[in-house]
C-alpha atoms as a PDB file:
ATOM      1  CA  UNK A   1     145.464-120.968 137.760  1.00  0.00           C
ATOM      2  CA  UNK A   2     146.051-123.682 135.466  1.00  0.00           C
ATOM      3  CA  UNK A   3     143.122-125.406 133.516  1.00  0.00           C
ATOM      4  CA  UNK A   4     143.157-128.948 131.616  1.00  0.00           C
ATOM      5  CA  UNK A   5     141.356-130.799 129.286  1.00  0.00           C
ATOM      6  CA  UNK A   6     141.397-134.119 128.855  1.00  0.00           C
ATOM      7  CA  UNK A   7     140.612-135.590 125.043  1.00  0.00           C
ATOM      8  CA  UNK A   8     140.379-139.311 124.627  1.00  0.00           C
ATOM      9  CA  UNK A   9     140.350-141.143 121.538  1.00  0.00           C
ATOM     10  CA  UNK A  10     137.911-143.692 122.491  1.00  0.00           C
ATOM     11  CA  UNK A  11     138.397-146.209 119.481  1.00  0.00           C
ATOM     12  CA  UNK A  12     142.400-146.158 120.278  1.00  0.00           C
ATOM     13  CA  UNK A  13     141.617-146.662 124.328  1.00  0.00           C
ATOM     14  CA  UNK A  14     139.311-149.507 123.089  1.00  0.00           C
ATOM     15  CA  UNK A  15     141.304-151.580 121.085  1.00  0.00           C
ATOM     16  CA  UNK A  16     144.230-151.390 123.468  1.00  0.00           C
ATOM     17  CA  UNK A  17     141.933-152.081 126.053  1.00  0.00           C
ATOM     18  CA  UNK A  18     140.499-155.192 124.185  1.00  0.00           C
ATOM     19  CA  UNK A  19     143.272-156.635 122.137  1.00  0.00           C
ATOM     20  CA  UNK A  20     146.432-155.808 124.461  1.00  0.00           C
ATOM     21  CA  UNK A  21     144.921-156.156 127.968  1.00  0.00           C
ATOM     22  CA  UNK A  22     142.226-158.720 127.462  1.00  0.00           C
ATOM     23  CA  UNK A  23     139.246-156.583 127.328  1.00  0.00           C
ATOM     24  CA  UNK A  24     140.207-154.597 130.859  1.00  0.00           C
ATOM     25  CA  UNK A  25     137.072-152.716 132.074  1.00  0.00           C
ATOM     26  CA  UNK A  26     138.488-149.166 133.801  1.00  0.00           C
ATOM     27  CA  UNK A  27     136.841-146.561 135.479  1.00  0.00           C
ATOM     28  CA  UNK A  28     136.556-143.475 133.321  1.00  0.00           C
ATOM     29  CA  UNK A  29     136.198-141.577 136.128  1.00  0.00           C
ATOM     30  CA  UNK A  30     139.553-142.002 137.542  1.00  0.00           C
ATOM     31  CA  UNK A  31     141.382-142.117 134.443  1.00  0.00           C
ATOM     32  CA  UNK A  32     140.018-138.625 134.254  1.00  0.00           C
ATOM     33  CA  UNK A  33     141.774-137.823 137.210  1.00  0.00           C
ATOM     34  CA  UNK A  34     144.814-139.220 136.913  1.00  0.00           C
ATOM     35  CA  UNK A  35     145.267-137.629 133.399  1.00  0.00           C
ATOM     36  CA  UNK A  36     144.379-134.333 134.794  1.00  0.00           C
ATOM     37  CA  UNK A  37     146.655-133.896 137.820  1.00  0.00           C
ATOM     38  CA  UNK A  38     147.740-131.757 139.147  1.00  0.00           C
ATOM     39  CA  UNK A  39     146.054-129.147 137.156  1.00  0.00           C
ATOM     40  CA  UNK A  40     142.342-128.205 137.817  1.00  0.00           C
ATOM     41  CA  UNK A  41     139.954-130.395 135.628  1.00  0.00           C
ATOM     42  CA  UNK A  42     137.534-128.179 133.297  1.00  0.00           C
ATOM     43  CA  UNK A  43     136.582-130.926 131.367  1.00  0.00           C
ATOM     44  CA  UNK A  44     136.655-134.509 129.605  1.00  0.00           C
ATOM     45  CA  UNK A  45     136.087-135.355 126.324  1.00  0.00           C
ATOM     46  CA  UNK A  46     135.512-138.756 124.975  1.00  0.00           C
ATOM     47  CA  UNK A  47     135.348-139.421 121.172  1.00  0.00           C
ATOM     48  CA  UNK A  48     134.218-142.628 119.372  1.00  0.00           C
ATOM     49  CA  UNK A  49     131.406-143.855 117.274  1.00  0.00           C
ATOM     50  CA  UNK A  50     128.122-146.518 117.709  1.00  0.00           C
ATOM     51  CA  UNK A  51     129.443-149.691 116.490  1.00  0.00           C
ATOM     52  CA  UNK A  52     128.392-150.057 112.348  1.00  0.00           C
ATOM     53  CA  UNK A  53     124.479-151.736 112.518  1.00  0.00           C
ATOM     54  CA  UNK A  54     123.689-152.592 108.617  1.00  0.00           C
ATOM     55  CA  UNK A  55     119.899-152.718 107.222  1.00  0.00           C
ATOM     56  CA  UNK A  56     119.387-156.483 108.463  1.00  0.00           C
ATOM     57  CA  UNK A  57     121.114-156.443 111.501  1.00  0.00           C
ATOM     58  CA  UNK A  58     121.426-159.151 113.707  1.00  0.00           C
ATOM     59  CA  UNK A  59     120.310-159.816 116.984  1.00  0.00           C
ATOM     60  CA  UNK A  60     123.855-159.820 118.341  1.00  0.00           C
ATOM     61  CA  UNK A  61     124.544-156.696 116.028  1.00  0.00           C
ATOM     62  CA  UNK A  62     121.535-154.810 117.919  1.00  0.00           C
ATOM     63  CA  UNK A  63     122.776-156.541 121.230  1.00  0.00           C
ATOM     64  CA  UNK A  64     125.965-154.548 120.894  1.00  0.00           C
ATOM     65  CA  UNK A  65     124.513-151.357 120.072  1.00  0.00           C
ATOM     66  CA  UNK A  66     122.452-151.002 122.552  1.00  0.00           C
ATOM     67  CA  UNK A  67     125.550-151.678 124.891  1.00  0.00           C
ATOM     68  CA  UNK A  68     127.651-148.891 123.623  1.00  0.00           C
ATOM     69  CA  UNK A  69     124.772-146.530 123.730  1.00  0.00           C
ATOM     70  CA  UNK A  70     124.305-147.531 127.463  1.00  0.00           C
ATOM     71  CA  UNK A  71     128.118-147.109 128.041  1.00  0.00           C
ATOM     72  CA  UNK A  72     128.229-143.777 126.285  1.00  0.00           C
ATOM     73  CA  UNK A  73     125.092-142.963 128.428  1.00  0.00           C
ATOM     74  CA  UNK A  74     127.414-143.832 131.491  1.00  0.00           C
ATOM     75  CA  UNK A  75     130.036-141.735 130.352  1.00  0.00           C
ATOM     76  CA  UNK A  76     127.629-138.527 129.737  1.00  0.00           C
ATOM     77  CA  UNK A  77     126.578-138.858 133.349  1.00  0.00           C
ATOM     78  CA  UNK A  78     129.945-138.744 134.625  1.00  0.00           C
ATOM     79  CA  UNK A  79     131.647-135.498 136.433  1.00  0.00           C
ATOM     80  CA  UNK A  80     132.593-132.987 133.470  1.00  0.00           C
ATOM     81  CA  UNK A  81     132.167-136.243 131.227  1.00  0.00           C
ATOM     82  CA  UNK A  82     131.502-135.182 127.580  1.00  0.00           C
ATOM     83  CA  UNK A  83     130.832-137.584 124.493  1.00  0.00           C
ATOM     84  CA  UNK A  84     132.003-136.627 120.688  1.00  0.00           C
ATOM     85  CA  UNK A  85     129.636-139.031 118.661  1.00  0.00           C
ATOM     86  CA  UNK A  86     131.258-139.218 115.173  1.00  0.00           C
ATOM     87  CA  UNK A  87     129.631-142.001 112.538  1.00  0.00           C
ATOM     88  CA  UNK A  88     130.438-145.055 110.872  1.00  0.00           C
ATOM     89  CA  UNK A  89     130.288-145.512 107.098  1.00  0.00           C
ATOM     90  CA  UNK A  90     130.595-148.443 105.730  1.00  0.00           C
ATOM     91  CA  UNK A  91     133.247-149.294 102.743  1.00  0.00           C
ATOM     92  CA  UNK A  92     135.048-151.703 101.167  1.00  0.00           C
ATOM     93  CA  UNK A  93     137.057-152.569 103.788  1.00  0.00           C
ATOM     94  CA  UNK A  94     134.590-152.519 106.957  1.00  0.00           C
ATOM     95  CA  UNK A  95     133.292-149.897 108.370  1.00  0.00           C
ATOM     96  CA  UNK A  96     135.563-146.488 108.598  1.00  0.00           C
ATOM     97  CA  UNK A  97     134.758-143.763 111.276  1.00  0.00           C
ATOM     98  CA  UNK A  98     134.171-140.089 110.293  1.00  0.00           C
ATOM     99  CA  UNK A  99     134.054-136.800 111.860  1.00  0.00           C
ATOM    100  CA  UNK A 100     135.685-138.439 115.461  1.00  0.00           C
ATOM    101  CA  UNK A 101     139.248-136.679 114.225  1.00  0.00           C
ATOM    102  CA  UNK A 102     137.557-133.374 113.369  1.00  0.00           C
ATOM    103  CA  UNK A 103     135.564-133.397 116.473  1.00  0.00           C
ATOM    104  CA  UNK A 104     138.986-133.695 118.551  1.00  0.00           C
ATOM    105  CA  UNK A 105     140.914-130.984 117.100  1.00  0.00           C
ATOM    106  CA  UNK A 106     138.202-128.958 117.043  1.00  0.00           C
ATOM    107  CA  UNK A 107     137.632-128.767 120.581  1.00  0.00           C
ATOM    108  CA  UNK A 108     141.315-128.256 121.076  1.00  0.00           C
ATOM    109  CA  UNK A 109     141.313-125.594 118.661  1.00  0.00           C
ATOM    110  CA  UNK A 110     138.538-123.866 120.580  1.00  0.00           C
ATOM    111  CA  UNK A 111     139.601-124.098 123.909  1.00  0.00           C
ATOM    112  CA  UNK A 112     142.919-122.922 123.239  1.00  0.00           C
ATOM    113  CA  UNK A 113     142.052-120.160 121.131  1.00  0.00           C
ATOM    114  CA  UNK A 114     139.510-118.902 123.849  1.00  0.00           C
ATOM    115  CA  UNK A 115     142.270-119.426 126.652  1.00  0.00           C
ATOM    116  CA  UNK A 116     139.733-121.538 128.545  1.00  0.00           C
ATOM    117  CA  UNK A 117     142.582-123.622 129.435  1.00  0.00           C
ATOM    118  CA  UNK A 118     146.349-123.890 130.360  1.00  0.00           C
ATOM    119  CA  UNK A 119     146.950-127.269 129.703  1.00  0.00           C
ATOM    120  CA  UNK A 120     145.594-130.434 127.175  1.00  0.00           C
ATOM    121  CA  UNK A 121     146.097-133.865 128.140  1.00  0.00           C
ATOM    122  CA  UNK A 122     145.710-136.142 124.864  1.00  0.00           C
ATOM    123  CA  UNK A 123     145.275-139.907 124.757  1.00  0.00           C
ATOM    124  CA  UNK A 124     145.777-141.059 121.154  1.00  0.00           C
ATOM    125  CA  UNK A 125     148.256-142.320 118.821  1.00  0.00           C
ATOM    126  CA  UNK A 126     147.005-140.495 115.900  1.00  0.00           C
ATOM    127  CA  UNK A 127     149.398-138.399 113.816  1.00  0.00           C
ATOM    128  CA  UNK A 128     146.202-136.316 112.554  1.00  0.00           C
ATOM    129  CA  UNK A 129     145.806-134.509 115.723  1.00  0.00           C
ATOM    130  CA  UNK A 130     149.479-132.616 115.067  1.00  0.00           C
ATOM    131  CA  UNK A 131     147.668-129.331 113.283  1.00  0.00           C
ATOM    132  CA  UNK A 132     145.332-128.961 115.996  1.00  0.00           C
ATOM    133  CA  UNK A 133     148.372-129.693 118.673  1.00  0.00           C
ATOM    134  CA  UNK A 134     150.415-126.910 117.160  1.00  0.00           C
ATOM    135  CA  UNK A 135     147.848-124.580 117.324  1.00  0.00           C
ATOM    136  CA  UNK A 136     146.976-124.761 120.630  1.00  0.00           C
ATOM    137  CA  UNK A 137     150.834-124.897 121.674  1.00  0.00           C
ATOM    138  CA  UNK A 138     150.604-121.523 119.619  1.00  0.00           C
ATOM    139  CA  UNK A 139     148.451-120.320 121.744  1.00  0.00           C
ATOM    140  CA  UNK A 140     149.848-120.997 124.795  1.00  0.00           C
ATOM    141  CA  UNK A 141     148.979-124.532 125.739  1.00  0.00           C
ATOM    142  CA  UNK A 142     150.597-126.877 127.328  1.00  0.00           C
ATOM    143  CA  UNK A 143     150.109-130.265 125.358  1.00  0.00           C
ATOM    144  CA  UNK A 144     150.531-133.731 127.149  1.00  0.00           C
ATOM    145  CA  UNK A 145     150.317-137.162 125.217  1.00  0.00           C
ATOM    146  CA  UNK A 146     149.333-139.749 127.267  1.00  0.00           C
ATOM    147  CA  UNK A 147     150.433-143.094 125.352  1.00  0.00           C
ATOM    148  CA  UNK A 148     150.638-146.757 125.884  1.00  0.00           C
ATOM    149  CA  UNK A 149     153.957-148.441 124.852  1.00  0.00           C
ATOM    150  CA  UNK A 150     151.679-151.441 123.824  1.00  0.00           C
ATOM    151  CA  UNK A 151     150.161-148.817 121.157  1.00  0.00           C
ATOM    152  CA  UNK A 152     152.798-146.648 120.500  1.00  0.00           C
ATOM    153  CA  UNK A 153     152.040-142.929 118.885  1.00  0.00           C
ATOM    154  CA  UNK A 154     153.316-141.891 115.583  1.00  0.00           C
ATOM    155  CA  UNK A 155     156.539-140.699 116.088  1.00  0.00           C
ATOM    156  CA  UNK A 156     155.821-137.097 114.587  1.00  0.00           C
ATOM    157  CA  UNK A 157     152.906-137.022 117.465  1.00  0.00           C
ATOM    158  CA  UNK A 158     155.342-137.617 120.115  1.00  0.00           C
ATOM    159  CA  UNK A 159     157.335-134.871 118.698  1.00  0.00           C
ATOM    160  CA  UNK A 160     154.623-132.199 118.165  1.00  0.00           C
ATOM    161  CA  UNK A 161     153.640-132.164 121.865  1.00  0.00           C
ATOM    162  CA  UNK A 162     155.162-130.591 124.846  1.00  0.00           C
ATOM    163  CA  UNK A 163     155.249-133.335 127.318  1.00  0.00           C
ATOM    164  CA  UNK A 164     154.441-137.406 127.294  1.00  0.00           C
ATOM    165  CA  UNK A 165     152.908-139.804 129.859  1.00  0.00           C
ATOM    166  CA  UNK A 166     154.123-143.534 129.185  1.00  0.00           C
ATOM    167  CA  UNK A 167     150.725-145.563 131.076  1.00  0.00           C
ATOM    168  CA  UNK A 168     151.139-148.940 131.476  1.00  0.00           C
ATOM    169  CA  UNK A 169     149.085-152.088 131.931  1.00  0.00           C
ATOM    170  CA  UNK A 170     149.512-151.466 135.650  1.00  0.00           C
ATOM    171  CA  UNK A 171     148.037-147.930 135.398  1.00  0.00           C
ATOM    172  CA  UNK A 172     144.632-149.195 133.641  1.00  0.00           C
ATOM    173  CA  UNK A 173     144.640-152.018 136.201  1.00  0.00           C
ATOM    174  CA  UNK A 174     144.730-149.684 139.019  1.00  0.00           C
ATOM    175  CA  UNK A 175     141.560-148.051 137.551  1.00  0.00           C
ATOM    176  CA  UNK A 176     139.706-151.535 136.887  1.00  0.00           C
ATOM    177  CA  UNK A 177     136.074-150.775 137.001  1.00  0.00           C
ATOM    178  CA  UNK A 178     135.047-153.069 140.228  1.00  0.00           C
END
């Protein structure tokens, strides 16, 4: 029986989502799916972090934080829907997220090494993840990077894994959240 997981950078499916397809609203649900076929879906991980809210915040500043803690409420509810809160800290050049990366390869570390599953489906363009891809590949998973060509990966990431999924803008739009 084969097994997947499916990882997803949030903050890279974001600003693709925002900046290259005009702030596209898909259904995580069936992107969940389609990333998974045609193995059998253990889980879904989504990773990403509560937009930056300072001491004084505005009201548009509290505005948007309450509607990514509704959306990553949505997300929790969803079928074998799991979200990896990291944090945002602040520096000199805006606000920096931390712990997202470790959260990712950890839980690809620890499914693979427990043999919970055959397969890993990644969607990211981060060369970080490459340690934690090797590993698991050591131990007998089957890697997948799903990419956009409007975001491309680091080329060392495209490398590392086994096999690639090139989505397009016509992929996300046949998952548009109705």
């Amino acid at each position: 029986m084969s097994r997947v997981v499916v990882l997803i950078d949030g903050g890279y499916l974001d600003n693709l989502l925002l900046y290259q397809y005009g702030g596209l609203k898909i259904d995580f649900a069936k992107l969940s799916v389609r990333l998974a076929v045609p193995h059998e879906h253990l889980r879904t991980y989504y990773y990403n972090c509560l937009p930056f809210v300072g001491s004084n915040p505005a009201p548009a500043d509290m505005a948007r934080l309450e509607h990514a803690r509704k959306f990553f409420g949505v997300l929790t509810r969803l079928e074998r829907f799991e979200v990896r809160e990291g944090k945002l800290k602040m520096r000199p050049g805006g606000p920096v997220q931390k712990q997202v990366d470790m959260l990712f390869g950890v839980d690809l570390v620890r499914l693979a090494s427990k043999h919970l599953i055959t397969h890993a489906t990644l969607l990211t363009a981060d060369s970080d993840f490459i340690p934690a891809v090797n590993f698991a590949k050591e131990d007998g998973v089957v890697v997948k990077l799903a990419y956009f060509a409007d975001a491309m990966p680091a080329g060392d990431l495209l490398d590392a894994v086994d096999e690639r999924l090139l989505l397009t803008k016509g992929d996300m739009e046949s998952i548009k959240r109705k």
